[in-house]
N, C-alpha and C. Protein backbone atom coordinates (compact mmCIF):
# COMPACT_ATOMS: atom_id res chain seq x y z
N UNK A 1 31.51 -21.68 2.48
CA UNK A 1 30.92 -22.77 1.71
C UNK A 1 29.58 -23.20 2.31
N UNK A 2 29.73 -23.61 3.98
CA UNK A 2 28.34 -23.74 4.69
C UNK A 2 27.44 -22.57 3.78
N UNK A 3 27.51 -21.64 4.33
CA UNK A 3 26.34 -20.86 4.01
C UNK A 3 26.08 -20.44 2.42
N UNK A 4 26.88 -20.79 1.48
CA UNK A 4 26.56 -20.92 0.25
C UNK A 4 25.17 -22.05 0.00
N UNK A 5 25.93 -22.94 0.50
CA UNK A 5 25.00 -24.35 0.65
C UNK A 5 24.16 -23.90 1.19
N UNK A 6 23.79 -23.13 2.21
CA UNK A 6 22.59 -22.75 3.27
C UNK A 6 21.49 -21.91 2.31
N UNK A 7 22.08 -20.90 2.03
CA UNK A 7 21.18 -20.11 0.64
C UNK A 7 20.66 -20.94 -0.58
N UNK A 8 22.18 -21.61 -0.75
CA UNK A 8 21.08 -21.95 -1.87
C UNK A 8 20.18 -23.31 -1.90
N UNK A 9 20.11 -23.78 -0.65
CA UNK A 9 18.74 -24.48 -0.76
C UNK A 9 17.92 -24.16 -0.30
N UNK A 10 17.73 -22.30 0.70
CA UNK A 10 16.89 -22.00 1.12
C UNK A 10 16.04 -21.57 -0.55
N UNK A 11 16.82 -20.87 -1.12
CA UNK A 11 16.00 -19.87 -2.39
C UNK A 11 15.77 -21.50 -3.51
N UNK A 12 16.03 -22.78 -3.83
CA UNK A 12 16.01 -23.83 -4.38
C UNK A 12 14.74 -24.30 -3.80
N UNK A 13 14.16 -24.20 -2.52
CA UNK A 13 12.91 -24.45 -1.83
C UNK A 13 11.62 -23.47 -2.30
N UNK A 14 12.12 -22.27 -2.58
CA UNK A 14 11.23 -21.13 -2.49
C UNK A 14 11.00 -20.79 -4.24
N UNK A 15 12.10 -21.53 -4.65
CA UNK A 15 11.99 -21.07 -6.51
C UNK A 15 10.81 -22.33 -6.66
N UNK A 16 10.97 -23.21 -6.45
CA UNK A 16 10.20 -24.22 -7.09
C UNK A 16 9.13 -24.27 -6.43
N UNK A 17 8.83 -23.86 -5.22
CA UNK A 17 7.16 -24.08 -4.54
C UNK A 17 6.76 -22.76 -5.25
N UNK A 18 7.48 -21.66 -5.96
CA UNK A 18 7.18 -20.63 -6.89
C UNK A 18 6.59 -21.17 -8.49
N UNK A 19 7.41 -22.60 -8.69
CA UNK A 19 7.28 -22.61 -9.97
C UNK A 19 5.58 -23.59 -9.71
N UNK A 20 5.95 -24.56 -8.64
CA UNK A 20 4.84 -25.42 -8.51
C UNK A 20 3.35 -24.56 -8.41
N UNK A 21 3.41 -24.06 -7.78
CA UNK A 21 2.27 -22.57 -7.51
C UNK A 21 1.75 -22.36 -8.72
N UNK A 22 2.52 -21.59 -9.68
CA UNK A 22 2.23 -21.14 -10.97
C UNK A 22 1.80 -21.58 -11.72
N UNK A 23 1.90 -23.05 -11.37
CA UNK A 23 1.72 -24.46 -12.72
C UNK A 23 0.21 -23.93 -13.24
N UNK A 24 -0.73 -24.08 -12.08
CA UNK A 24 -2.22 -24.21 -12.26
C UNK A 24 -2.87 -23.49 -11.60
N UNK A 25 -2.64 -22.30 -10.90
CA UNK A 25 -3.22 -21.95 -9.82
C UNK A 25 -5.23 -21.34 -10.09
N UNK A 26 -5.36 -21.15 -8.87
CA UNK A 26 -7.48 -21.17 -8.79
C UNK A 26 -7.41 -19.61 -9.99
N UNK A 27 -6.58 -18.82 -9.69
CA UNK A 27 -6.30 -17.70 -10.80
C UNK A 27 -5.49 -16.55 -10.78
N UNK A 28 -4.91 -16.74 -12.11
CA UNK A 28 -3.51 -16.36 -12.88
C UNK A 28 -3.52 -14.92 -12.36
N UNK A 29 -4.02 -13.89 -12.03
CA UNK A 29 -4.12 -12.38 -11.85
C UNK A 29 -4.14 -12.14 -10.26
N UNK A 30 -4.71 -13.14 -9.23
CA UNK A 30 -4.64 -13.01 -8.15
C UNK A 30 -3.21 -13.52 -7.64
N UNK A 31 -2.76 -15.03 -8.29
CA UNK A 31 -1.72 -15.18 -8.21
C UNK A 31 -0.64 -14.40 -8.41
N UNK A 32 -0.57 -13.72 -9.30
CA UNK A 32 0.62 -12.80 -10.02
C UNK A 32 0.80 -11.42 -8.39
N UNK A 33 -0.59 -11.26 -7.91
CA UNK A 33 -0.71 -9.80 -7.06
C UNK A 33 0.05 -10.95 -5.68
N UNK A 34 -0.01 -11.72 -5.34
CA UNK A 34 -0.10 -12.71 -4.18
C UNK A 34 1.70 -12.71 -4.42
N UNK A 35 2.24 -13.07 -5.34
CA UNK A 35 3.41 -13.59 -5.17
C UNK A 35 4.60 -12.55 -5.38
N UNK A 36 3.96 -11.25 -6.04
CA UNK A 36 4.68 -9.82 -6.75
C UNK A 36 5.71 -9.85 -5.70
N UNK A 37 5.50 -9.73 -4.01
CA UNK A 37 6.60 -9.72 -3.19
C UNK A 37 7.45 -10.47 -2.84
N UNK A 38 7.70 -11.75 -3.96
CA UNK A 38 8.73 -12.81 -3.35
C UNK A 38 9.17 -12.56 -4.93
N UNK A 39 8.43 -12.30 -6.11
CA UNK A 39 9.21 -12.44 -7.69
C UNK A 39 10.50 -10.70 -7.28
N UNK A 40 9.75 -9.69 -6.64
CA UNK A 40 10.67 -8.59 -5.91
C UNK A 40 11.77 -9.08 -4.89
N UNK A 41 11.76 -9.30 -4.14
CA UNK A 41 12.86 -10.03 -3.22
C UNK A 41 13.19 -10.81 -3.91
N UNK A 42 13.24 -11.82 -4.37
CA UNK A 42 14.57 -13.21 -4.49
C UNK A 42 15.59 -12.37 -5.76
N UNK A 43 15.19 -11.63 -6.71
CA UNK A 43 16.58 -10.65 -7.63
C UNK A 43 17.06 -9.79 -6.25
N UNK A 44 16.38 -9.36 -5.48
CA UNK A 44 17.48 -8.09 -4.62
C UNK A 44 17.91 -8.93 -3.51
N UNK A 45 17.60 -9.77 -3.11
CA UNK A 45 18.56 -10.70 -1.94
C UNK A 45 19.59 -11.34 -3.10
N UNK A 46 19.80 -11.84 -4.06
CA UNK A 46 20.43 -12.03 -4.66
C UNK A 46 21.53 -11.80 -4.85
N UNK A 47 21.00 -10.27 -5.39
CA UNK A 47 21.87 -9.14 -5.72
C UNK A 47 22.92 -8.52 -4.74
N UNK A 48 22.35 -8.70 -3.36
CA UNK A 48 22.86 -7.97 -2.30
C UNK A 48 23.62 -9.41 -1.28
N UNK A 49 23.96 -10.41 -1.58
CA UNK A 49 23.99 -11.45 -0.75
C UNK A 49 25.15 -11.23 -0.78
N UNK A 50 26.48 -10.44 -1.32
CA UNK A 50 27.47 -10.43 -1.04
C UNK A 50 27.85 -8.77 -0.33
N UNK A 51 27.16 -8.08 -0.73
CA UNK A 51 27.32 -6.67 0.01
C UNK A 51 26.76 -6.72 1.18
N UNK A 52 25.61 -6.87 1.30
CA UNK A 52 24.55 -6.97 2.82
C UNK A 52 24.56 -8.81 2.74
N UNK A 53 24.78 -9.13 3.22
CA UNK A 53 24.66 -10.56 3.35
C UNK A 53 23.78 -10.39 4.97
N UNK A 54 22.70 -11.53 4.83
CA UNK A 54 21.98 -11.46 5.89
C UNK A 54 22.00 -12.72 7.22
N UNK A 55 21.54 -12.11 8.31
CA UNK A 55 21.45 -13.72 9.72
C UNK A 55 21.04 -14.69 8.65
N UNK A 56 21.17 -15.82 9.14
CA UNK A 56 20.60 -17.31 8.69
C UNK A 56 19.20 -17.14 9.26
N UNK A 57 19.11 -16.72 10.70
CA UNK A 57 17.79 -16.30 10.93
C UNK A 57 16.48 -15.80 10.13
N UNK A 58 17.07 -14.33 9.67
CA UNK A 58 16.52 -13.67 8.93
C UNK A 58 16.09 -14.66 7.60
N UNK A 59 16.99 -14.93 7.07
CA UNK A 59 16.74 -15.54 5.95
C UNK A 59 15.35 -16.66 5.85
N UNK A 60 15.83 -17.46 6.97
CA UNK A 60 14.67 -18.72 6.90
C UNK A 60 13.45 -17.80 7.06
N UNK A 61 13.04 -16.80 8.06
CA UNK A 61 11.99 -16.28 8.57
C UNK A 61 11.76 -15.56 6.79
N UNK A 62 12.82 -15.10 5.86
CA UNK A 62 11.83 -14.71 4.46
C UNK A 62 11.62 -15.70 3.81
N UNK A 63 12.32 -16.76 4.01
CA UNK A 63 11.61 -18.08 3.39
C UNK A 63 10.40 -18.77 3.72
N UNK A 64 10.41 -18.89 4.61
CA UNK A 64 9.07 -19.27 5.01
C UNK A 64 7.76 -18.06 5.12
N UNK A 65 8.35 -16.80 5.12
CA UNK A 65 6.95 -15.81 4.47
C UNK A 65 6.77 -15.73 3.16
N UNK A 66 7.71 -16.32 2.23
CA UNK A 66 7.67 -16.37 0.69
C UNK A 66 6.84 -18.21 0.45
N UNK A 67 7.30 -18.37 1.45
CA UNK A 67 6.16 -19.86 1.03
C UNK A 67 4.89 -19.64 1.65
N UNK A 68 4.49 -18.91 2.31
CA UNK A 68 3.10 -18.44 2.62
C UNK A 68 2.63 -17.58 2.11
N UNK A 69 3.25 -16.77 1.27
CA UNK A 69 2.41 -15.52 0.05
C UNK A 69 2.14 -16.77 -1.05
N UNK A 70 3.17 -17.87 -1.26
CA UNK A 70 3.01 -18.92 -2.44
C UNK A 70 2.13 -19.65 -2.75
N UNK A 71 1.96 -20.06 -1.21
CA UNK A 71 0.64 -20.87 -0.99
C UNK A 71 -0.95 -19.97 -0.93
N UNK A 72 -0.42 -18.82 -0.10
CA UNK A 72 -1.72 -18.56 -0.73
C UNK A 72 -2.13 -17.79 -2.04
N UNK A 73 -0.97 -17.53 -3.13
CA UNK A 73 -1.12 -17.35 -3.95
C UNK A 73 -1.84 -18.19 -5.21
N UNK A 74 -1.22 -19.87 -4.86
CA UNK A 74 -1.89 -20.72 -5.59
C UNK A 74 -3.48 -21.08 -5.73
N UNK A 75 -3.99 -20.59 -4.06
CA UNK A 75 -5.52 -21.54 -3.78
C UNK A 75 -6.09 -20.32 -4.12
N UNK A 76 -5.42 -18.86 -3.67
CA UNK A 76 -5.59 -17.77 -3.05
C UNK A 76 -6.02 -18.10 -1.55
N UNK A 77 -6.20 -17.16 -0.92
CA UNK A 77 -5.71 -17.06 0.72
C UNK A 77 -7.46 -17.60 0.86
N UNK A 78 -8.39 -17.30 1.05
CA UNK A 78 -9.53 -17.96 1.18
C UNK A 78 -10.15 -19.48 1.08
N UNK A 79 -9.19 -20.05 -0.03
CA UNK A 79 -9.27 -21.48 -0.57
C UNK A 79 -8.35 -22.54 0.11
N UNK A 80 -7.14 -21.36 0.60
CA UNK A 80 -6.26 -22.57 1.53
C UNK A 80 -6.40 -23.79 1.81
N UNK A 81 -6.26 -24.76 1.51
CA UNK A 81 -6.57 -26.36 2.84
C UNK A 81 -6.56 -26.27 3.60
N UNK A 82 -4.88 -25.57 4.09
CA UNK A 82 -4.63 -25.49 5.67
C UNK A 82 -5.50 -24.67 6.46
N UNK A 83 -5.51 -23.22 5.53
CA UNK A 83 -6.76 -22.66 6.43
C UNK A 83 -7.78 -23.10 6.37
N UNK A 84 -8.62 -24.62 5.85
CA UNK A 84 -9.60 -24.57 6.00
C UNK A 84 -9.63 -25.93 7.41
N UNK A 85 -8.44 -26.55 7.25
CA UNK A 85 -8.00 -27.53 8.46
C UNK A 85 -7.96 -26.65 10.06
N UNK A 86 -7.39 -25.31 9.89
CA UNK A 86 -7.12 -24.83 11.03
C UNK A 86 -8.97 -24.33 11.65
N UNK A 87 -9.70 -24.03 10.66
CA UNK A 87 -10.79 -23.12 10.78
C UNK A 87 -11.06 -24.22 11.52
N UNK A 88 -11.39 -25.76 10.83
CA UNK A 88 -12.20 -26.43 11.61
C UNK A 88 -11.73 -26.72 13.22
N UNK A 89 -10.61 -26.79 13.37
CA UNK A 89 -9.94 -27.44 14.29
C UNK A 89 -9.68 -26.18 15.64
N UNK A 90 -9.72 -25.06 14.94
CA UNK A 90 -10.60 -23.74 15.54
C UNK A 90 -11.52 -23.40 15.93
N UNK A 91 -12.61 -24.03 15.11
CA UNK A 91 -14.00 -23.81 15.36
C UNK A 91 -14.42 -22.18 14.94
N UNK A 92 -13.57 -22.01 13.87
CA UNK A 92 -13.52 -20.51 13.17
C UNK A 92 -15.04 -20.13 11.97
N UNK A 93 -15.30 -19.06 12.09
CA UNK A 93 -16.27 -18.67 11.26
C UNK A 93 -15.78 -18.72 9.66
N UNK A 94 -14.36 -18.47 9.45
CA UNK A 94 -13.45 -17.83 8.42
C UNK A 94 -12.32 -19.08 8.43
N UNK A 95 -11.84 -18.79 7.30
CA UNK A 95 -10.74 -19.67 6.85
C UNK A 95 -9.70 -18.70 7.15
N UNK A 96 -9.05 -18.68 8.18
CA UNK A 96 -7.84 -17.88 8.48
C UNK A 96 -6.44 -18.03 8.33
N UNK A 97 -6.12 -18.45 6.78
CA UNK A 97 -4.84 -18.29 6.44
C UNK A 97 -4.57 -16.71 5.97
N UNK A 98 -5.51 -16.57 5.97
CA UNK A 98 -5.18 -14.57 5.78
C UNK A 98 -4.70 -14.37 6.88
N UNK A 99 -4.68 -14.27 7.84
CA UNK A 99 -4.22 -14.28 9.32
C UNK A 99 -2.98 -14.11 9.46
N UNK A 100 -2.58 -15.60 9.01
CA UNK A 100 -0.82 -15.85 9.17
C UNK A 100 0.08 -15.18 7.99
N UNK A 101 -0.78 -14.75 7.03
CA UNK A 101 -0.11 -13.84 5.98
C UNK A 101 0.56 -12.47 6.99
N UNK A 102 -0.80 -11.74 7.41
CA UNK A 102 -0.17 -11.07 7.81
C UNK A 102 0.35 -10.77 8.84
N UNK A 103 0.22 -11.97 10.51
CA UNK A 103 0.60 -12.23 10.80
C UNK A 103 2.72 -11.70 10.40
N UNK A 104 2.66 -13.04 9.32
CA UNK A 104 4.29 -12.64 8.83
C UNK A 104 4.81 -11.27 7.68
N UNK A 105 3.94 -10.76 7.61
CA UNK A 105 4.06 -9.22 7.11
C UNK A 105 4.31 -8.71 7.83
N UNK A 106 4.28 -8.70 9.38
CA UNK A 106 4.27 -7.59 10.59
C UNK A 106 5.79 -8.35 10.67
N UNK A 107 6.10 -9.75 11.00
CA UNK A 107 6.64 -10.46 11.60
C UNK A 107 8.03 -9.69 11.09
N UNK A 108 8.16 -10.49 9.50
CA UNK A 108 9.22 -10.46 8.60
C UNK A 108 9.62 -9.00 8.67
N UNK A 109 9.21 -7.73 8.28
CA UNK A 109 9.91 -6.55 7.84
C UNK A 109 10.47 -6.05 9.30
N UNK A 110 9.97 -6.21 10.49
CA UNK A 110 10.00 -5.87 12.02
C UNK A 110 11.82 -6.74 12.40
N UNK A 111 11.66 -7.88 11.16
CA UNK A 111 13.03 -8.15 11.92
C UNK A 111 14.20 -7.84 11.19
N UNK A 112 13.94 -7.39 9.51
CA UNK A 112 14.42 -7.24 8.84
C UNK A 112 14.93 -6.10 8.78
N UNK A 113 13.45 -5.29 9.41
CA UNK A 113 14.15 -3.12 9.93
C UNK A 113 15.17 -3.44 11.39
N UNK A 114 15.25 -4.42 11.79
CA UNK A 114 16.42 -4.54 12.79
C UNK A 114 17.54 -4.79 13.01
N UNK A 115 17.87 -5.93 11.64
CA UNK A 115 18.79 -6.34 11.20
C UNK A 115 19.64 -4.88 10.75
N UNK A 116 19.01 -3.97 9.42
CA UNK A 116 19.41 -2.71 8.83
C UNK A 116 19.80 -2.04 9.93
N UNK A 117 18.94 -2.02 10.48
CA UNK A 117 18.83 -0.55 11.77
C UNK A 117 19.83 -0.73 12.69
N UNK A 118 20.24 -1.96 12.76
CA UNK A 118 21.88 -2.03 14.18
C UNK A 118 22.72 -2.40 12.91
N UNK A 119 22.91 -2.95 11.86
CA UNK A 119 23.97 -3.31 11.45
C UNK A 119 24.55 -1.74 10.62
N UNK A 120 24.01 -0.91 10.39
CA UNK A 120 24.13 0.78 9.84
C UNK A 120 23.92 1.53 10.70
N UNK A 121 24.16 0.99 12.06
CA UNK A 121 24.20 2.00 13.04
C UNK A 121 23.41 3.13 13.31
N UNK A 122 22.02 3.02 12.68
CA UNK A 122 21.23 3.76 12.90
C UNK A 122 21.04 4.61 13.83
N UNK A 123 20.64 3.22 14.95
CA UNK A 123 19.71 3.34 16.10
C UNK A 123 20.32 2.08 17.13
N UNK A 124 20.65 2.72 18.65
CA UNK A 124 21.61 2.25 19.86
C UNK A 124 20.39 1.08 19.75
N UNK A 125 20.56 -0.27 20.07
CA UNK A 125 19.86 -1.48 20.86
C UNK A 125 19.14 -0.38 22.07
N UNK A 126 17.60 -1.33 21.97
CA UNK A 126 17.20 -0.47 23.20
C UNK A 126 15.52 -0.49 23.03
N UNK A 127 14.77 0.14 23.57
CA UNK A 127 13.31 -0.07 23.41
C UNK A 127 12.98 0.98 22.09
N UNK A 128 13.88 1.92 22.00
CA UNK A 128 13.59 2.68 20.80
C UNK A 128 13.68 1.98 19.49
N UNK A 129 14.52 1.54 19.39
CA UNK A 129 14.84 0.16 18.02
C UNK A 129 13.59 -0.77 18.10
N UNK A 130 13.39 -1.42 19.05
CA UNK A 130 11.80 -2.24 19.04
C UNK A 130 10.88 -1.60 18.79
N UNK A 131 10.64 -0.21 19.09
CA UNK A 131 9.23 0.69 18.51
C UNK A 131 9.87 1.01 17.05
N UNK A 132 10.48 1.18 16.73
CA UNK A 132 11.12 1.69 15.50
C UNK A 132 10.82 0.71 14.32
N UNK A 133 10.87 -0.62 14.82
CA UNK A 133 10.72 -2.01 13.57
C UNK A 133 9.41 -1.79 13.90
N UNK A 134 8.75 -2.02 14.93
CA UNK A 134 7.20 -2.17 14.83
C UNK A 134 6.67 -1.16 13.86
N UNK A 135 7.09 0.31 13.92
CA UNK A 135 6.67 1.41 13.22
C UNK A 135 7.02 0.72 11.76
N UNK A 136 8.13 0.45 11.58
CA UNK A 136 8.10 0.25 9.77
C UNK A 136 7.31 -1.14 9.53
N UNK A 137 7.12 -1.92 10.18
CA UNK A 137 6.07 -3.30 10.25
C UNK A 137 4.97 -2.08 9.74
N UNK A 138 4.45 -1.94 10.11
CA UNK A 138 2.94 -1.27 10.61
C UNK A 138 2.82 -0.59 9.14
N UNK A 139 4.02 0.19 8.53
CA UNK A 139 4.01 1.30 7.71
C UNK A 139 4.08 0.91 6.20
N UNK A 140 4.65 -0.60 6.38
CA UNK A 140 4.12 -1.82 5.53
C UNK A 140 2.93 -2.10 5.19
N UNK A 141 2.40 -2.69 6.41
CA UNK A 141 1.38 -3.38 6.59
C UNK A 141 -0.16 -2.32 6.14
N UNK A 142 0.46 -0.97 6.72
CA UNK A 142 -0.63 0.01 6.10
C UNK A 142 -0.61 0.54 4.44
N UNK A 143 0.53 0.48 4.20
CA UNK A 143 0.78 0.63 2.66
C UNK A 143 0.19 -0.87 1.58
N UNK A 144 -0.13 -1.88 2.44
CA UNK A 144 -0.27 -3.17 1.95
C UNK A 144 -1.73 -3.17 1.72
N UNK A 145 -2.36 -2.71 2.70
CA UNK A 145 -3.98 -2.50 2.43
C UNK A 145 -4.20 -0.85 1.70
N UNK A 146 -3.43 -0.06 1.50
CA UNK A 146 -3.90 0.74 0.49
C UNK A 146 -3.64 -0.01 -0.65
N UNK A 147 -2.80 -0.33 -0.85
CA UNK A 147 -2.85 -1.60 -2.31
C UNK A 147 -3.94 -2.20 -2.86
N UNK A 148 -4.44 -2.64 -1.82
CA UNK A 148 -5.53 -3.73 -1.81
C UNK A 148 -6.45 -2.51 -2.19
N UNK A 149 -6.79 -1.56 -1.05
CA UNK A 149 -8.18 -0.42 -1.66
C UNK A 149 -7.84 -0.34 -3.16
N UNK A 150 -6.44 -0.15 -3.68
CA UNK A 150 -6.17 0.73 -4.75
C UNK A 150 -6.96 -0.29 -5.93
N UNK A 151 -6.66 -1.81 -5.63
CA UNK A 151 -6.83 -2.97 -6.65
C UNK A 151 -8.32 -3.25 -6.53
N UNK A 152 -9.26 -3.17 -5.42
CA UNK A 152 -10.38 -3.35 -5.22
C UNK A 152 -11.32 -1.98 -5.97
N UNK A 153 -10.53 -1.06 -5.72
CA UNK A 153 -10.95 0.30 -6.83
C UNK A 153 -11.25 0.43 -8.96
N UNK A 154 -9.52 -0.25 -8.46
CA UNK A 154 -9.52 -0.76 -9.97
C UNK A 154 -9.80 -1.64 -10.94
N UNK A 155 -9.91 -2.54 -9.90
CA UNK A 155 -10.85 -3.95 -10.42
C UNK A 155 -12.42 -4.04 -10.35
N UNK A 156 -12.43 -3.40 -9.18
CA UNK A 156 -14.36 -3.99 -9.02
C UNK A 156 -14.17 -5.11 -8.43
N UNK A 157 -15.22 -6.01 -8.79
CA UNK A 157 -15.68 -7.32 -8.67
C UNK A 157 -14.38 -8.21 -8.48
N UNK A 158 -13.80 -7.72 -9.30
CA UNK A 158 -12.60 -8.95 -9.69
C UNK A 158 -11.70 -8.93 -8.90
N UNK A 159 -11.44 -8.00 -7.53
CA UNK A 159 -10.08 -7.84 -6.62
C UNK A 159 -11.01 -8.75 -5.64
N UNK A 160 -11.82 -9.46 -5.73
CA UNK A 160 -12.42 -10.43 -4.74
C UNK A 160 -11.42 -11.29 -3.89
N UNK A 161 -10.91 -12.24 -5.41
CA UNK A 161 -10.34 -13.58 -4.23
C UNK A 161 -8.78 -13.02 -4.00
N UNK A 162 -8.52 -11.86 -4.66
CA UNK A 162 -7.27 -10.74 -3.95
C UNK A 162 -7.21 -10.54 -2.97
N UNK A 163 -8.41 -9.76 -2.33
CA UNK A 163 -8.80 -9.00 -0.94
C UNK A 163 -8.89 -9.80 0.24
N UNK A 164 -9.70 -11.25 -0.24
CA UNK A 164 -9.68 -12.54 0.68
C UNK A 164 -10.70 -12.24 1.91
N UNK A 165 -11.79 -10.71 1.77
CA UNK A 165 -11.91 -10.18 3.14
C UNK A 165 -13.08 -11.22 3.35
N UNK A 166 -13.76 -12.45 2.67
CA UNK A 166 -14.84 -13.53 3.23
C UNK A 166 -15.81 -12.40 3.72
N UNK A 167 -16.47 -11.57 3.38
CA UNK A 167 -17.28 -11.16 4.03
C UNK A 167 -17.31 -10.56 5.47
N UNK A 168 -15.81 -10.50 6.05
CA UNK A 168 -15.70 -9.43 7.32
C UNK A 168 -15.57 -8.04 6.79
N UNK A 169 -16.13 -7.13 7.86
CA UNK A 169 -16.21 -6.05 7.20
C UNK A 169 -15.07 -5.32 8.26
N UNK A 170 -14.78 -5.76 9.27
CA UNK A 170 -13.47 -5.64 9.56
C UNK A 170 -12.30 -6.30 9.23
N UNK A 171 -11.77 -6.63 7.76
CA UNK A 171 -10.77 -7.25 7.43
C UNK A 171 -9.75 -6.39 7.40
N UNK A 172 -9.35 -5.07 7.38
CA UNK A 172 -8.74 -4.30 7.10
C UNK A 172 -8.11 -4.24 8.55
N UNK A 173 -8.42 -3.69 9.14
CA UNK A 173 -8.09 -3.70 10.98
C UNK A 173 -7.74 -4.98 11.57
N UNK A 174 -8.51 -5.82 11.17
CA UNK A 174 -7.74 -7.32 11.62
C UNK A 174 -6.61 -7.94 10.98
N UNK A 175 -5.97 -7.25 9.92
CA UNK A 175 -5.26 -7.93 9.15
C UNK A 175 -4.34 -6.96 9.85
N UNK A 176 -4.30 -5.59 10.02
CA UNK A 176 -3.17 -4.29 10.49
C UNK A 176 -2.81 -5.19 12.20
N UNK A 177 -3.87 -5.68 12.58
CA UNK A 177 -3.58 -5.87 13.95
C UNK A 177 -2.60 -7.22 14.01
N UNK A 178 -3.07 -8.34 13.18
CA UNK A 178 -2.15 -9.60 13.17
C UNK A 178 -0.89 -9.31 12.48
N UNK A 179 -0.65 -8.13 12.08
CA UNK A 179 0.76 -7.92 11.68
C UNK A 179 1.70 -6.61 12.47
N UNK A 180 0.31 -6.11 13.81
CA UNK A 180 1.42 -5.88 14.58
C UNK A 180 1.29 -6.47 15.59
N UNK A 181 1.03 -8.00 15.96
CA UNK A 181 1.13 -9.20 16.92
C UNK A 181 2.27 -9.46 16.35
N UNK A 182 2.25 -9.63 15.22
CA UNK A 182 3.43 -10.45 14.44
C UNK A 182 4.86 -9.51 14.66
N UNK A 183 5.16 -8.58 14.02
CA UNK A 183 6.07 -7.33 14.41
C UNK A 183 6.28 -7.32 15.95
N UNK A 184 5.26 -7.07 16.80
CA UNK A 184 5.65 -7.33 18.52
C UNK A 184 6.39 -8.38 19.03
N UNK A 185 5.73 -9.70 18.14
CA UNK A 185 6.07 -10.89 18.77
C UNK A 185 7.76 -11.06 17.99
N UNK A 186 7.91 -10.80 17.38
CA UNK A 186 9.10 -11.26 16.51
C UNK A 186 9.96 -10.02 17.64
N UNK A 187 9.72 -8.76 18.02
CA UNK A 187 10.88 -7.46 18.72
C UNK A 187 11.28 -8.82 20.34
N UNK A 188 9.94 -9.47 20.55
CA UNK A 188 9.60 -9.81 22.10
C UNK A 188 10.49 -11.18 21.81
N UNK A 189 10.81 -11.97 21.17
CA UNK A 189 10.96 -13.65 21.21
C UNK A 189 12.27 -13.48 20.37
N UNK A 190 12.18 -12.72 19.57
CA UNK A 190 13.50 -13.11 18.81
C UNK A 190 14.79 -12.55 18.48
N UNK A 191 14.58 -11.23 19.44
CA UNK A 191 15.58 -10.21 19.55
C UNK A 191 16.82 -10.83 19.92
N UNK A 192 16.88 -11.29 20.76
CA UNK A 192 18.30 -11.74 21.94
C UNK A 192 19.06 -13.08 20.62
N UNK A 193 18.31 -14.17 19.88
CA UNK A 193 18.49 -14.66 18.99
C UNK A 193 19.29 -13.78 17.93
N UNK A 194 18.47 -12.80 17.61
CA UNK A 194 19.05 -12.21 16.49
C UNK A 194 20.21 -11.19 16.63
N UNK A 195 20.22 -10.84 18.02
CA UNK A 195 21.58 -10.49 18.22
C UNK A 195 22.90 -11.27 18.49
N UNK A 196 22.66 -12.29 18.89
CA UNK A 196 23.93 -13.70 18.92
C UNK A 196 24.19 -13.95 17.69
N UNK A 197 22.84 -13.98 16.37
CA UNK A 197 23.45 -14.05 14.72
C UNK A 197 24.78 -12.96 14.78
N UNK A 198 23.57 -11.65 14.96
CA UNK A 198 24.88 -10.19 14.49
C UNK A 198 25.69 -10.52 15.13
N UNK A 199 25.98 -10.97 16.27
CA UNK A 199 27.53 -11.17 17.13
C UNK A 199 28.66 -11.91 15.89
N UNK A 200 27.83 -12.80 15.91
CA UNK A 200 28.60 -13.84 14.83
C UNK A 200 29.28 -13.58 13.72
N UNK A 201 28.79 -12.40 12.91
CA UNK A 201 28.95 -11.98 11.52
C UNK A 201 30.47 -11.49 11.94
């Protein structure tokens, strides 16, 4: 019953900062590309919440990366507030909520290939399992910016406030790198956590 209750006010948080998002957002086509990976996840966590049922861990950590594709789906990632609060308070050239996007792109799939990977017996606990999530982080995160080439190809002009790259011409490499900080940091801080969840199950 707890964790009925637990889900469903995690996905009750994440549907409606979905619906609030959508109301008005800076624009309807960037939004739609921004949020495609949380309208994909919330039917297959759904779907699977009684076959694969996941940590409480896990879960909050996709909730809170589904409210940061949301948010920056609404302003788009360039327009942020917050990133424009952090820039100042940074003393940043850039509005770096692109950052923490992918940041939790590295973060999220790194803990999520760990969860799979010991609970299907993949792969023994061990430093090989930590290179192993980082690798599918990464294999994400590189499939995420061919996306972006693919939409910046097909759009032109118009994959602008998509791409979010502000005029770095290293956005591509800095975005691969904060999502394998993110993927590292999540194998390094939250492993021993996420094995006391699996204990539990």
């Amino acid at each position: 019953m707890r964790r009925t209750v637990f889900e469903s006010t995690l996905a009750t948080v994440v549907i409606l900062a979905l619906i609030v998002s959508g109301w008005a957002p800076y624009d309807r086509a960037t939004w739609l590309m921004e949020v495609a990976p949380v309208l994909i996840a919330l039917p297959l966590l759904f779907a699977t919440r009684r076959t694969f049922p996941l940590t409480r861990l896990l879960l909050v950590f996709i909730a809170v990366h589904a409210l940061v594709l949301i948010l920056g789906g609404a302003y788009t990632y360039a327009r942020v507030p917050l990133g424009f609060q952090l820039q100042d308070w940074l003393q940043l050239e850039r509005n770096p909520y692109d950052r923490i996007g992918h940041f939790m792109q590295g973060f999220v799939p790194a803990l999520m290939a760990r969860e799979i990977l010991l609970r299907g017996a993949f792969v023994r606990p061990g430093k090989m399992l930590g290179f192993l999530c980082i690798c599918v982080a990464m294999t994400i995160s590189a499939t995420y910016e061919l996306i972006e080439w693919g939409a910046a190809l097909a759009l032109g002009q118009g994959a602008d406030e998509f791409l979010g790259t502000q005029g770095d011409t290293w956005d591509t490499q800095s975005d691969m790198l904060m999502a394998l900080i993110g993927a590292s940091g999540a194998m390094a801080f939250f492993s021993g956590w996420h094995d006391r969840q699996l204990d539990e199950r």
